[in-house]
PDB file of N, CA and C in Angstrom:
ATOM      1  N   UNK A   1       7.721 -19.758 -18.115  1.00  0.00           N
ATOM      2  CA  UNK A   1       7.530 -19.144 -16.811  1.00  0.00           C
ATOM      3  C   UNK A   1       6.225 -19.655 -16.202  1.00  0.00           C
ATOM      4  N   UNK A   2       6.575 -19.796 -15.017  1.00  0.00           N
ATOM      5  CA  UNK A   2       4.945 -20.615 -14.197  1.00  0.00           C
ATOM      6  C   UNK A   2       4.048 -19.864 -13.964  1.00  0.00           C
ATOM      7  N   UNK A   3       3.042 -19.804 -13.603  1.00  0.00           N
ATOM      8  CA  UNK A   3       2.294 -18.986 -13.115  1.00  0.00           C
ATOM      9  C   UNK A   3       2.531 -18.127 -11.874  1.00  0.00           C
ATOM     10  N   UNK A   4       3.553 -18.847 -11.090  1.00  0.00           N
ATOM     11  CA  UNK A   4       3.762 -18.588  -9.709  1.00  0.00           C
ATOM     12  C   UNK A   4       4.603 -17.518  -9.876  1.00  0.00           C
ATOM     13  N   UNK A   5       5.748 -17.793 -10.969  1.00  0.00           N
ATOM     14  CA  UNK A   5       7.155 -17.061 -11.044  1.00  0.00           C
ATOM     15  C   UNK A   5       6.564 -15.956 -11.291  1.00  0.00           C
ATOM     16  N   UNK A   6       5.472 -15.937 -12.502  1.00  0.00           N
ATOM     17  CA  UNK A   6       5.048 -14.635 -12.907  1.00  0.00           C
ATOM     18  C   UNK A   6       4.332 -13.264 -11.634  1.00  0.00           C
ATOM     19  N   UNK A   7       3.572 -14.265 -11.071  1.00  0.00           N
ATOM     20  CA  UNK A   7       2.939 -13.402 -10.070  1.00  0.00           C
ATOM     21  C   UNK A   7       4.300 -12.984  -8.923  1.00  0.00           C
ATOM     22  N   UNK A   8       5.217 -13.683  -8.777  1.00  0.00           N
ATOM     23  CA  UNK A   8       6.295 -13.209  -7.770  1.00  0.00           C
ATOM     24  C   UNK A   8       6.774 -12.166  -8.354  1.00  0.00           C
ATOM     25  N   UNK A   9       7.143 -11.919  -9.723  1.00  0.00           N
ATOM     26  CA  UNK A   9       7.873 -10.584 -10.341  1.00  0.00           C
ATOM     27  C   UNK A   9       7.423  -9.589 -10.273  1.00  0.00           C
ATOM     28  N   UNK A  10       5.746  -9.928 -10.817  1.00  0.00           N
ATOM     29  CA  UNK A  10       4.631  -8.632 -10.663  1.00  0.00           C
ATOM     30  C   UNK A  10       5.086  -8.241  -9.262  1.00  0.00           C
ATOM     31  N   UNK A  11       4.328  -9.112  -7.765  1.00  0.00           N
ATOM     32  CA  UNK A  11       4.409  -8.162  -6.542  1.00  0.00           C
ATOM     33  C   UNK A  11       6.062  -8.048  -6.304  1.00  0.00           C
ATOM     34  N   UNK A  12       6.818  -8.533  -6.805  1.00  0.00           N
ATOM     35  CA  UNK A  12       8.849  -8.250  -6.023  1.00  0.00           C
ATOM     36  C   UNK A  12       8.341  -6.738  -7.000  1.00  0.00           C
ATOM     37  N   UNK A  13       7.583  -6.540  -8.183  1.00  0.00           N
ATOM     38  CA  UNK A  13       7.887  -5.134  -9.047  1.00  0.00           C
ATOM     39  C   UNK A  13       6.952  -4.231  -8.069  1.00  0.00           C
ATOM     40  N   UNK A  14       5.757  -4.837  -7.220  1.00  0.00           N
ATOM     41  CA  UNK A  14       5.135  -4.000  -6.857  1.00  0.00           C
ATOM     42  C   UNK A  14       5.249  -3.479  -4.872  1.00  0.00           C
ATOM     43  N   UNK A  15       6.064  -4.489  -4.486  1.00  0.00           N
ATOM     44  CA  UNK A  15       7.068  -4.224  -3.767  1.00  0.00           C
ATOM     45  C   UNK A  15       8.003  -3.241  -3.729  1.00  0.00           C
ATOM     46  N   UNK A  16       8.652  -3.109  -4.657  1.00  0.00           N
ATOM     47  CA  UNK A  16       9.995  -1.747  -5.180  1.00  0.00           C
ATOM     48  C   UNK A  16       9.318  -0.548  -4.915  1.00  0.00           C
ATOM     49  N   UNK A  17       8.305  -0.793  -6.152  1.00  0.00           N
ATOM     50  CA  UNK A  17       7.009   0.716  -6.202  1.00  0.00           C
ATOM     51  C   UNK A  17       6.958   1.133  -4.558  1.00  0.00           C
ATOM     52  N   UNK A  18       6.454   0.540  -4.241  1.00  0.00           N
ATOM     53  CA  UNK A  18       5.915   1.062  -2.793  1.00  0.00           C
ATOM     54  C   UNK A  18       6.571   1.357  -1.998  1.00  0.00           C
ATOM     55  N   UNK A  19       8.087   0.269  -1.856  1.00  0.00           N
ATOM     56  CA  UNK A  19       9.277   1.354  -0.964  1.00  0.00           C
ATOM     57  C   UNK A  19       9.435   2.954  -1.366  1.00  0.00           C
ATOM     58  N   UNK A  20       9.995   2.424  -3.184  1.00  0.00           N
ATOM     59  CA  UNK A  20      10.473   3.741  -3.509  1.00  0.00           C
ATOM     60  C   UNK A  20       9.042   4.802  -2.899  1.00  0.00           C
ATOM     61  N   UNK A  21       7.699   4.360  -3.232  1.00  0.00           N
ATOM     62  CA  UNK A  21       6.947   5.802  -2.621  1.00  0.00           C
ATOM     63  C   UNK A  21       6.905   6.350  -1.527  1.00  0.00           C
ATOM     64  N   UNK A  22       6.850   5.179  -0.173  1.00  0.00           N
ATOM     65  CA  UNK A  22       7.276   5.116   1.151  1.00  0.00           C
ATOM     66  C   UNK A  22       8.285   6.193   1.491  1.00  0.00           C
ATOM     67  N   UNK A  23       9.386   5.918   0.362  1.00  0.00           N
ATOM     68  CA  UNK A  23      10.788   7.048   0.669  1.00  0.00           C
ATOM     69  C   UNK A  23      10.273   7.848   0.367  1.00  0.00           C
ATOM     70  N   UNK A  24       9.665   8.321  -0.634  1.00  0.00           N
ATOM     71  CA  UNK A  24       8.970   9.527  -1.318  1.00  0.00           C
ATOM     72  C   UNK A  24       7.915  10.510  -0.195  1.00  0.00           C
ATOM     73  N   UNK A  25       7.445   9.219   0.500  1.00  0.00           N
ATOM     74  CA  UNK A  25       6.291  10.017   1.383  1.00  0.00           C
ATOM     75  C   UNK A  25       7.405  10.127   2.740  1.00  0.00           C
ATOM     76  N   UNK A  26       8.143   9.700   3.110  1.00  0.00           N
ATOM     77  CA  UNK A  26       9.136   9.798   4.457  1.00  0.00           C
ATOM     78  C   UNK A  26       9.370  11.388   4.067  1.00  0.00           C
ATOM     79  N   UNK A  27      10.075  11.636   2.743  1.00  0.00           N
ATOM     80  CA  UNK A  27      10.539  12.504   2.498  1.00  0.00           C
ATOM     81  C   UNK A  27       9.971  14.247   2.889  1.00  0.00           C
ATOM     82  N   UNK A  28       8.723  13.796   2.002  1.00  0.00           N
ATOM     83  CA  UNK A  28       7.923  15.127   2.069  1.00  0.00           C
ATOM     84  C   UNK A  28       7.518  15.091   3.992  1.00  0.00           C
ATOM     85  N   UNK A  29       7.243  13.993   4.724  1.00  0.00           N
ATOM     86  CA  UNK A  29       6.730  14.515   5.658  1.00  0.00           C
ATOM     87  C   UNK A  29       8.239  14.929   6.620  1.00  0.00           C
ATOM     88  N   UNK A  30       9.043  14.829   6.291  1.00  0.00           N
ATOM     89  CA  UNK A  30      10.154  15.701   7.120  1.00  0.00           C
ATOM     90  C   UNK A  30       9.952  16.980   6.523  1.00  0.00           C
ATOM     91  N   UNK A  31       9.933  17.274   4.696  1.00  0.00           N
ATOM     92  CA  UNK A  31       9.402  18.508   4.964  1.00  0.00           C
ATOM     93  C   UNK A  31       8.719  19.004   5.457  1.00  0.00           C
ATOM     94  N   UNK A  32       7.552  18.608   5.329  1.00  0.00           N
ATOM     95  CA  UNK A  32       6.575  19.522   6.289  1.00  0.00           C
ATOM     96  C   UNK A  32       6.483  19.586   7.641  1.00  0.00           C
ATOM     97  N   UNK A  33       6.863  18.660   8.760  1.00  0.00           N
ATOM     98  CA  UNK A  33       7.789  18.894   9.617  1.00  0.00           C
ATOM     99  C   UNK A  33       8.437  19.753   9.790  1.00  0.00           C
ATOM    100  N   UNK A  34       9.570  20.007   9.303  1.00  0.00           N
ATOM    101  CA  UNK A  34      10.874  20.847   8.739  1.00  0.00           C
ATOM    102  C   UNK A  34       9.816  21.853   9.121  1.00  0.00           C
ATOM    103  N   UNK A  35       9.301  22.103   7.645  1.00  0.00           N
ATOM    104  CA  UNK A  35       8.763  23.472   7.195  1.00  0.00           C
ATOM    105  C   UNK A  35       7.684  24.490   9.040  1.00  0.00           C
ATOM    106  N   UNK A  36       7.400  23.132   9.473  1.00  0.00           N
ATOM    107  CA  UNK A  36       6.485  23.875  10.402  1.00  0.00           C
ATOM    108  C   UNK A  36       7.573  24.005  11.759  1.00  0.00           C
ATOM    109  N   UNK A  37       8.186  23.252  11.973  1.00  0.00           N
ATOM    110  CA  UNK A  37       9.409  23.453  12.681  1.00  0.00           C
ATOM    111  C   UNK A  37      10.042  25.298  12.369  1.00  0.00           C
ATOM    112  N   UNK A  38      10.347  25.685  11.676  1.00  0.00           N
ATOM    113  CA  UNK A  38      10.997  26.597  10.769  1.00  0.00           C
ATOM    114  C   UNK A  38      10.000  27.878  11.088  1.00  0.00           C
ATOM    115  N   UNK A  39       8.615  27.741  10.992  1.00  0.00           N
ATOM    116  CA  UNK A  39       7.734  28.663  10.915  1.00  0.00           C
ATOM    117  C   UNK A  39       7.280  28.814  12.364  1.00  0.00           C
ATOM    118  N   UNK A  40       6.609  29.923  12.461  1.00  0.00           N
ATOM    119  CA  UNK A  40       6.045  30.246  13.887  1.00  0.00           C
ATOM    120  C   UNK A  40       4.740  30.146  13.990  1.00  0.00           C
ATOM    121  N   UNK A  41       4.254  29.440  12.771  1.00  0.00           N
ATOM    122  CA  UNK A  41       2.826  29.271  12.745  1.00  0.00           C
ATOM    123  C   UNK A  41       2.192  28.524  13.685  1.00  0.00           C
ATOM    124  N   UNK A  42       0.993  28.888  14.551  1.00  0.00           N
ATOM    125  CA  UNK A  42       0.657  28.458  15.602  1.00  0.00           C
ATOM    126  C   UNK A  42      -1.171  27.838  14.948  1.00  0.00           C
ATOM    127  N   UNK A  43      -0.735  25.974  15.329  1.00  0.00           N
ATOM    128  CA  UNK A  43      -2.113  25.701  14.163  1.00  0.00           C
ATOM    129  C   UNK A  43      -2.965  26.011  15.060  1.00  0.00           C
ATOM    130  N   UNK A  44      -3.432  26.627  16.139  1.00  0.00           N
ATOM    131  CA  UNK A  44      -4.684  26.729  16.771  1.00  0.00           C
ATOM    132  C   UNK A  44      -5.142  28.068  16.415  1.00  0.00           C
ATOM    133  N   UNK A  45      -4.069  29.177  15.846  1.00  0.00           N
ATOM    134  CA  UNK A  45      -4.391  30.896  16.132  1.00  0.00           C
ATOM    135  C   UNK A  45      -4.313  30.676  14.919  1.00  0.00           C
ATOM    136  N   UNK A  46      -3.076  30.380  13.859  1.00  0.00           N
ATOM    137  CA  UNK A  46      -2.809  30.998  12.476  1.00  0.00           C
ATOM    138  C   UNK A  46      -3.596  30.847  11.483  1.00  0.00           C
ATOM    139  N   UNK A  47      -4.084  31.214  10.887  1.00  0.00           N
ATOM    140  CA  UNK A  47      -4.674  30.822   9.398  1.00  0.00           C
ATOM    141  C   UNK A  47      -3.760  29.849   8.516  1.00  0.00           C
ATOM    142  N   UNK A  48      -2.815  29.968   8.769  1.00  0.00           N
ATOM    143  CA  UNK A  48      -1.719  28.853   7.671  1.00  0.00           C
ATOM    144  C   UNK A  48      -1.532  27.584   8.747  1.00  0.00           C
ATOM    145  N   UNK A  49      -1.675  27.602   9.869  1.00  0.00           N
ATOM    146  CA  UNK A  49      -0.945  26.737  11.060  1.00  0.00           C
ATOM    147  C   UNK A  49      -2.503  25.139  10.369  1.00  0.00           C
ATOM    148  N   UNK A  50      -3.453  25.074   9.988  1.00  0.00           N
ATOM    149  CA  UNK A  50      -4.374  24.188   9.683  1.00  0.00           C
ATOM    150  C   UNK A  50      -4.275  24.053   8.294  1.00  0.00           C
ATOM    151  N   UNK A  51      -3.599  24.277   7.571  1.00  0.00           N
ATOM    152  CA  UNK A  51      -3.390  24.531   6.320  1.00  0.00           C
ATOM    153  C   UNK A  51      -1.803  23.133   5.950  1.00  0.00           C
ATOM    154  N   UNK A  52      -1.181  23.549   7.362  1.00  0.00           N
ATOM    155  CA  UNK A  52       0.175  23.059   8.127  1.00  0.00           C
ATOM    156  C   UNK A  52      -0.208  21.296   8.530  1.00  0.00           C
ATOM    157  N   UNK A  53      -0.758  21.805   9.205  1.00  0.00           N
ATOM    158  CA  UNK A  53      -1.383  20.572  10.202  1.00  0.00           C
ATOM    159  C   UNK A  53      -2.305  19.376   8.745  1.00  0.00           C
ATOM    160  N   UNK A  54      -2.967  20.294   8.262  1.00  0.00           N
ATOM    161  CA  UNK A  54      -3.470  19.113   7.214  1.00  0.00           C
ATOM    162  C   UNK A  54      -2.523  18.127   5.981  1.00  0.00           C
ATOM    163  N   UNK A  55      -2.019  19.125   5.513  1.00  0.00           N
ATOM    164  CA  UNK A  55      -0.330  18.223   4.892  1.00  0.00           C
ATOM    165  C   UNK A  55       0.151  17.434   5.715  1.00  0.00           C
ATOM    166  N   UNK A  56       0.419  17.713   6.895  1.00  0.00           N
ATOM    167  CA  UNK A  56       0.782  16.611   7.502  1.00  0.00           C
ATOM    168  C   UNK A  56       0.161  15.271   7.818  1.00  0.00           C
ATOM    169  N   UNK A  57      -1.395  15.515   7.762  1.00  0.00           N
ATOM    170  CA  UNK A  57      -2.300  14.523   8.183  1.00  0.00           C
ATOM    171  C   UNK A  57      -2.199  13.764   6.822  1.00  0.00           C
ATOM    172  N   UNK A  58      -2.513  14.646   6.122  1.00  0.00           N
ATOM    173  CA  UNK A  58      -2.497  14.016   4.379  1.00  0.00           C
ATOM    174  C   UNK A  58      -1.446  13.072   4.326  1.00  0.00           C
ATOM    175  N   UNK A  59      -0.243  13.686   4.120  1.00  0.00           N
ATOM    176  CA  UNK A  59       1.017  12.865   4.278  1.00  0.00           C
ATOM    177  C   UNK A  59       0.957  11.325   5.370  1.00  0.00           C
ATOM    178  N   UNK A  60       0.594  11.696   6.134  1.00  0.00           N
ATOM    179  CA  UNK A  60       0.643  10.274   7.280  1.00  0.00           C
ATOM    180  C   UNK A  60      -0.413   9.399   7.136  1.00  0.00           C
ATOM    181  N   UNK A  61      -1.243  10.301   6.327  1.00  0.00           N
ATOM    182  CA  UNK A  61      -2.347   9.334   5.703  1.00  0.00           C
ATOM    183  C   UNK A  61      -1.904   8.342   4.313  1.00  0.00           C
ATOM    184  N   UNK A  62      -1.391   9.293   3.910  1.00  0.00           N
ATOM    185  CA  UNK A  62      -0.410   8.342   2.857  1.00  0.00           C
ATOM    186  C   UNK A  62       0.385   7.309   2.987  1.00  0.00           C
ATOM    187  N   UNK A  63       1.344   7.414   3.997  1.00  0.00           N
ATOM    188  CA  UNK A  63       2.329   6.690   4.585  1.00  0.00           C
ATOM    189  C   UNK A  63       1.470   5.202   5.155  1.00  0.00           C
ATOM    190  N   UNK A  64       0.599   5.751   5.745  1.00  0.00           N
ATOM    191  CA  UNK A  64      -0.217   4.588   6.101  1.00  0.00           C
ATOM    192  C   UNK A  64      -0.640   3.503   5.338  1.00  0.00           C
ATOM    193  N   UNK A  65      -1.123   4.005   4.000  1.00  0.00           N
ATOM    194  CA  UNK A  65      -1.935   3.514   2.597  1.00  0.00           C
ATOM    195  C   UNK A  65      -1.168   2.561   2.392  1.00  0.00           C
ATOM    196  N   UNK A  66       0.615   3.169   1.986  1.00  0.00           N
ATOM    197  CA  UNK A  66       1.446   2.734   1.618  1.00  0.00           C
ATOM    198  C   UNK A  66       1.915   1.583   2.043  1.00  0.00           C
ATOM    199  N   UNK A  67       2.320   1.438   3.387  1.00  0.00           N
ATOM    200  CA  UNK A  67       2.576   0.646   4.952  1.00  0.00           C
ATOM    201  C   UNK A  67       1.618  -0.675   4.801  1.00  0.00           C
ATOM    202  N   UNK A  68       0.210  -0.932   4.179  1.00  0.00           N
ATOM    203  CA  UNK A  68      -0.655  -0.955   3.982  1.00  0.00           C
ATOM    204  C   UNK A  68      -0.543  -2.545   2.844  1.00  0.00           C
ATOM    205  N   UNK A  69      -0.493  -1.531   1.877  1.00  0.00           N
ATOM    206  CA  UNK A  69       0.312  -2.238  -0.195  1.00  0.00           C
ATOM    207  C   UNK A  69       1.344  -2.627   0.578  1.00  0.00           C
ATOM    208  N   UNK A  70       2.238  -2.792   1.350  1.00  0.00           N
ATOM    209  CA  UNK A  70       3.346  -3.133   1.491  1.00  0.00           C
ATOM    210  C   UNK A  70       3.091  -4.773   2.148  1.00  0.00           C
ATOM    211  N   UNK A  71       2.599  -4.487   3.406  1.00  0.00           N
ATOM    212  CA  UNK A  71       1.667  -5.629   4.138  1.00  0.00           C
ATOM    213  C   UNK A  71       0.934  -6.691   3.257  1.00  0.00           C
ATOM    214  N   UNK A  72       0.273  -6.203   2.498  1.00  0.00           N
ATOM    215  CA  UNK A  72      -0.573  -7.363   1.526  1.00  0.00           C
ATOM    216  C   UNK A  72       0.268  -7.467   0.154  1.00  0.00           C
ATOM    217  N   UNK A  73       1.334  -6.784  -0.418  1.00  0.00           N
ATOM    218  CA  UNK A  73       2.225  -7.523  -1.167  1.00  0.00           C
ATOM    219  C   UNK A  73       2.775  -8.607  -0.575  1.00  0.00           C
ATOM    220  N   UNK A  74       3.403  -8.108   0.913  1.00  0.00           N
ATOM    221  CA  UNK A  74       4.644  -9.650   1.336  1.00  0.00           C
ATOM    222  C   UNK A  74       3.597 -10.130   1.906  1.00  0.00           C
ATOM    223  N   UNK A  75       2.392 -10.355   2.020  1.00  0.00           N
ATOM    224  CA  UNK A  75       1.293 -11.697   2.516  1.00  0.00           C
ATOM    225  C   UNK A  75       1.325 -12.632   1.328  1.00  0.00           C
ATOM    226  N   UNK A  76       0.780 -11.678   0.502  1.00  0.00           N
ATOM    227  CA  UNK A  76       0.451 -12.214  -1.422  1.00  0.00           C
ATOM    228  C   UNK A  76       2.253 -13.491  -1.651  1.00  0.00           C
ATOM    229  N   UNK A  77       3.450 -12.668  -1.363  1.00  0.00           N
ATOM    230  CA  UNK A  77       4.425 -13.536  -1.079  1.00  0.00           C
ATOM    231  C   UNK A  77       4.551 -14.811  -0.517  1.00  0.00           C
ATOM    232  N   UNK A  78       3.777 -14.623   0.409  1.00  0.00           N
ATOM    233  CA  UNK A  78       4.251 -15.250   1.988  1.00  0.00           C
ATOM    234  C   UNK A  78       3.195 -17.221   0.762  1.00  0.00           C
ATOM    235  N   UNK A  79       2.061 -16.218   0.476  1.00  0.00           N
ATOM    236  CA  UNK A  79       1.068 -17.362   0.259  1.00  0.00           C
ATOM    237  C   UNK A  79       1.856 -18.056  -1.145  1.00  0.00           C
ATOM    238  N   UNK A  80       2.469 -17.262  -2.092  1.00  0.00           N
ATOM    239  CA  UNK A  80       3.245 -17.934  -3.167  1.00  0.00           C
ATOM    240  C   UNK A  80       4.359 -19.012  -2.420  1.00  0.00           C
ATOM    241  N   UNK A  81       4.842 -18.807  -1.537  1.00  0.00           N
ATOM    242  CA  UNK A  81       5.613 -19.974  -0.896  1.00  0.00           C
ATOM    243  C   UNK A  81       5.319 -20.555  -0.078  1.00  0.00           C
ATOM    244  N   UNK A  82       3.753 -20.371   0.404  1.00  0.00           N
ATOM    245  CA  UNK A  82       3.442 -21.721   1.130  1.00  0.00           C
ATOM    246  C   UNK A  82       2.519 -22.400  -0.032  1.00  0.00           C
ATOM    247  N   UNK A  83       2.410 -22.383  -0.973  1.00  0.00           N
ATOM    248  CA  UNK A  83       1.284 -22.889  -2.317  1.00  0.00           C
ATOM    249  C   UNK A  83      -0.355 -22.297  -2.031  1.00  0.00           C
ATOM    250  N   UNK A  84      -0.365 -21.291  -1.658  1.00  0.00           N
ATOM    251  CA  UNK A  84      -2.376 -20.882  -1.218  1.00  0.00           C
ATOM    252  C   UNK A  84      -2.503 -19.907  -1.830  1.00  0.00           C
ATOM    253  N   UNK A  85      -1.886 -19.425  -2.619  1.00  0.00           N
ATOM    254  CA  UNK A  85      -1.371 -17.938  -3.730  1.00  0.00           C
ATOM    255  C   UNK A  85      -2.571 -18.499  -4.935  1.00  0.00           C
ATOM    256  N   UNK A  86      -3.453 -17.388  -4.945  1.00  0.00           N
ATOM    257  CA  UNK A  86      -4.367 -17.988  -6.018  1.00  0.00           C
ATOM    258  C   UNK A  86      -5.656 -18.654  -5.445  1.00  0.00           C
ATOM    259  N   UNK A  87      -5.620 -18.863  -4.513  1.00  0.00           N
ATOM    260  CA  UNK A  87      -6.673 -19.641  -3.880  1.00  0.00           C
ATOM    261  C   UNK A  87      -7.579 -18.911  -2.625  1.00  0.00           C
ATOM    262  N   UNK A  88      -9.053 -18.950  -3.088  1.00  0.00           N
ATOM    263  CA  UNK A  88      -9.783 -17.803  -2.292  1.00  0.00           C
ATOM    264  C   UNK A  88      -9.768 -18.663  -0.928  1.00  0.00           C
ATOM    265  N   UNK A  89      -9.836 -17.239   0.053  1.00  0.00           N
ATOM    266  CA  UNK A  89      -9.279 -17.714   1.387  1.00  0.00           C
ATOM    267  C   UNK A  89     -11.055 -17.830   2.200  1.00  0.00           C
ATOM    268  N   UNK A  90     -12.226 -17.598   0.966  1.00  0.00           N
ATOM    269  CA  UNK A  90     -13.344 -18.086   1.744  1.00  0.00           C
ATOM    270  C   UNK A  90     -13.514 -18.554   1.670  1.00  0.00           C
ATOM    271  N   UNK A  91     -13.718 -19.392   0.033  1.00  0.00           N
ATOM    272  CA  UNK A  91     -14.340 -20.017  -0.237  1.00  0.00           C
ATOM    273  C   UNK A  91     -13.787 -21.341  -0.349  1.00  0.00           C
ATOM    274  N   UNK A  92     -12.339 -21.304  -0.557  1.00  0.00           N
ATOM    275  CA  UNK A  92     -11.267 -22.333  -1.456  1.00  0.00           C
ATOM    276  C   UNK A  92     -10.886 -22.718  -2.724  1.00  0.00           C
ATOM    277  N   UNK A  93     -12.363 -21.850  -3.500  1.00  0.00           N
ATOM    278  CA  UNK A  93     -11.737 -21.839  -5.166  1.00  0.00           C
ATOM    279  C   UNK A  93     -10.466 -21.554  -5.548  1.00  0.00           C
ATOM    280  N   UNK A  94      -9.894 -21.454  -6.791  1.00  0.00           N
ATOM    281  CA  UNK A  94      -8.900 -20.842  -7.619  1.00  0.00           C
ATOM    282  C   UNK A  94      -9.509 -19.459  -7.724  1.00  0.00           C
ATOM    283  N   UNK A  95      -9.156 -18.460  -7.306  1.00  0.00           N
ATOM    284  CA  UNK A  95      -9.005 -16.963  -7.527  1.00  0.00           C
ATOM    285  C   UNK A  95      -9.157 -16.784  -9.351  1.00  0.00           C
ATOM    286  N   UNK A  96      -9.650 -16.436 -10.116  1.00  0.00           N
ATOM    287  CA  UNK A  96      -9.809 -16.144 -11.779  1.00  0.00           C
ATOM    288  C   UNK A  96      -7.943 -15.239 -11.996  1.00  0.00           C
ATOM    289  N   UNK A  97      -7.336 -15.767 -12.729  1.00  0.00           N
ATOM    290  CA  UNK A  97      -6.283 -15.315 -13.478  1.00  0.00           C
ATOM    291  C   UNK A  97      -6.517 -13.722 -14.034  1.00  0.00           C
ATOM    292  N   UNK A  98      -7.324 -13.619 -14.121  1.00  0.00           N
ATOM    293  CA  UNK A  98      -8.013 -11.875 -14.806  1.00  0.00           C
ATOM    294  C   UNK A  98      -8.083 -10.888 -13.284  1.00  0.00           C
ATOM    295  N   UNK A  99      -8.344 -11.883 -12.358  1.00  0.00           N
ATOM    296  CA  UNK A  99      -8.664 -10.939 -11.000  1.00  0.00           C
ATOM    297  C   UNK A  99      -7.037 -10.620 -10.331  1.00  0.00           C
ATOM    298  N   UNK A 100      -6.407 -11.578 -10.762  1.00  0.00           N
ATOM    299  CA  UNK A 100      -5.026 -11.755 -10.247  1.00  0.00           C
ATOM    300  C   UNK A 100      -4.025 -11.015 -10.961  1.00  0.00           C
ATOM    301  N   UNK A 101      -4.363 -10.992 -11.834  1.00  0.00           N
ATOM    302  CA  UNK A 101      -3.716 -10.100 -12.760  1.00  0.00           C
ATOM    303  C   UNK A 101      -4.258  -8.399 -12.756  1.00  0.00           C
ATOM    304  N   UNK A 102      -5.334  -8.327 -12.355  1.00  0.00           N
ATOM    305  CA  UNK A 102      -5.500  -6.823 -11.654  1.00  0.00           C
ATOM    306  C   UNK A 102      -5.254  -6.648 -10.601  1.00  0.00           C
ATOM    307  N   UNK A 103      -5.145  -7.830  -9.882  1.00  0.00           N
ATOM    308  CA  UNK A 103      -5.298  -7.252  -8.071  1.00  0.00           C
ATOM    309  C   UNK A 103      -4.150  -8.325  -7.874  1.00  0.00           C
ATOM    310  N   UNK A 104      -2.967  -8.650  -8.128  1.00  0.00           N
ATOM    311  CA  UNK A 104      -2.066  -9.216  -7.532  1.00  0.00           C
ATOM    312  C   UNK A 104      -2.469  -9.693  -5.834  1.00  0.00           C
ATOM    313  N   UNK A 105      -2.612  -9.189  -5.172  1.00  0.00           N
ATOM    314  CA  UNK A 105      -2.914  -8.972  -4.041  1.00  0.00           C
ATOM    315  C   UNK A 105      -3.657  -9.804  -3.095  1.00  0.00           C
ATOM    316  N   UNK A 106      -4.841 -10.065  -4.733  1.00  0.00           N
ATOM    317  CA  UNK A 106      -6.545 -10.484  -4.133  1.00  0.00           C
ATOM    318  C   UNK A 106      -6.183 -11.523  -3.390  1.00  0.00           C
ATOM    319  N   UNK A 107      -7.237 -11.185  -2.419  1.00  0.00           N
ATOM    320  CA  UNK A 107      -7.534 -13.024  -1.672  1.00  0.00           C
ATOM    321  C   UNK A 107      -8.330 -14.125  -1.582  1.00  0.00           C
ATOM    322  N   UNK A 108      -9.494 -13.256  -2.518  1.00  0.00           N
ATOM    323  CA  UNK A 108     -10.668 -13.747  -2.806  1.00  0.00           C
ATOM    324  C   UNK A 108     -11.281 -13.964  -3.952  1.00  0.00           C
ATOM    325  N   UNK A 109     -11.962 -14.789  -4.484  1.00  0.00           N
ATOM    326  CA  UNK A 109     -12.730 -14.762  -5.316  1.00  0.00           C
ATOM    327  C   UNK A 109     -13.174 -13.629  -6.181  1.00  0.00           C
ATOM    328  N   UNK A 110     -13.998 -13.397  -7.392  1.00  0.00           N
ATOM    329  CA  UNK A 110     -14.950 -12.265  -7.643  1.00  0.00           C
ATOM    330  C   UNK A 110     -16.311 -12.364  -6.952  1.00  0.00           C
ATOM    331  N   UNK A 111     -16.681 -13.913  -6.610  1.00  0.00           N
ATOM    332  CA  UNK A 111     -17.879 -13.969  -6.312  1.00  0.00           C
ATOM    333  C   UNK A 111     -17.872 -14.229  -5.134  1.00  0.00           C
ATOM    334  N   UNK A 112     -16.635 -14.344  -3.932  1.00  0.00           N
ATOM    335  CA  UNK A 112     -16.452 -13.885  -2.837  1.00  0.00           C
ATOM    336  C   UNK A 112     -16.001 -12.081  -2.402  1.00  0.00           C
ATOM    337  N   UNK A 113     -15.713 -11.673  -3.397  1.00  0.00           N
ATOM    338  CA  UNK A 113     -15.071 -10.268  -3.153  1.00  0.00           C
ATOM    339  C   UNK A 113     -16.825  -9.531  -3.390  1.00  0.00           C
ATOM    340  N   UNK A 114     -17.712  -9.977  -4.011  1.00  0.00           N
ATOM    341  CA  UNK A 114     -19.455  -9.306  -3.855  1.00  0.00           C
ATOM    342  C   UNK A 114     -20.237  -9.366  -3.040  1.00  0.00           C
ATOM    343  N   UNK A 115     -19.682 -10.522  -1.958  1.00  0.00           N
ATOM    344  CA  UNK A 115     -20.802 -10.804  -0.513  1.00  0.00           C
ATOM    345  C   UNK A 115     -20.648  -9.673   0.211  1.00  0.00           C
TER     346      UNK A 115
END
């Protein structure tokens, strides 16, 4: 297996992850939606209505994160098939195999990722 193939399986595995959580976070924020839909809680008067309102922020804050890992997995892709996968985008080194292997993702160096 190449180096390349390997890193495509990792992010296609870390790709999956992040839909499936994506669905996970779609999910809960229709609940809470739902849930405040359902209730008469008013977030400016109620004591629960900011309680309401913050799950939701939480949640869309999540969704975002997610939206996010999703974006810099299919970049991390994009660069495995144009050949720049591995290669710091400041400097032009080879990215360290140890950094790549924690951070699939990285785009940089270690000693560009400290400036």
């Amino acid at each position: 297996m190449t180096p390349d193939t390997t890193a495509r399986a990792r992010l296609e595995e870390l790709r999956a992850v992040t839909l499936e959580r994506l669905s996970a976070l779609e999910g809960e924020h229709r609940a809470v939606v739902d849930a405040s839909r359902d209730s008469n809680a008013d977030d400016e008067h109620d004591p629960e209505g900011s309680t309401i309102a913050f799950e939701r922020a939480q949640v869309d804050a999540l969704v975002r994160d997610a939206l996010a890992r999703l974006e810099s997995v299919d970049d991390a892709l994009r660069r495995i098939d144009d050949g720049t996968y591995g290669t710091c985008t400041r400097c032009g080194e080879p990215i360290a195999a140890g950094r790549l292997e924690a951070r699939p993702t990285a785009t940089t160096c270690v000693g560009c990722a400290g400036r």
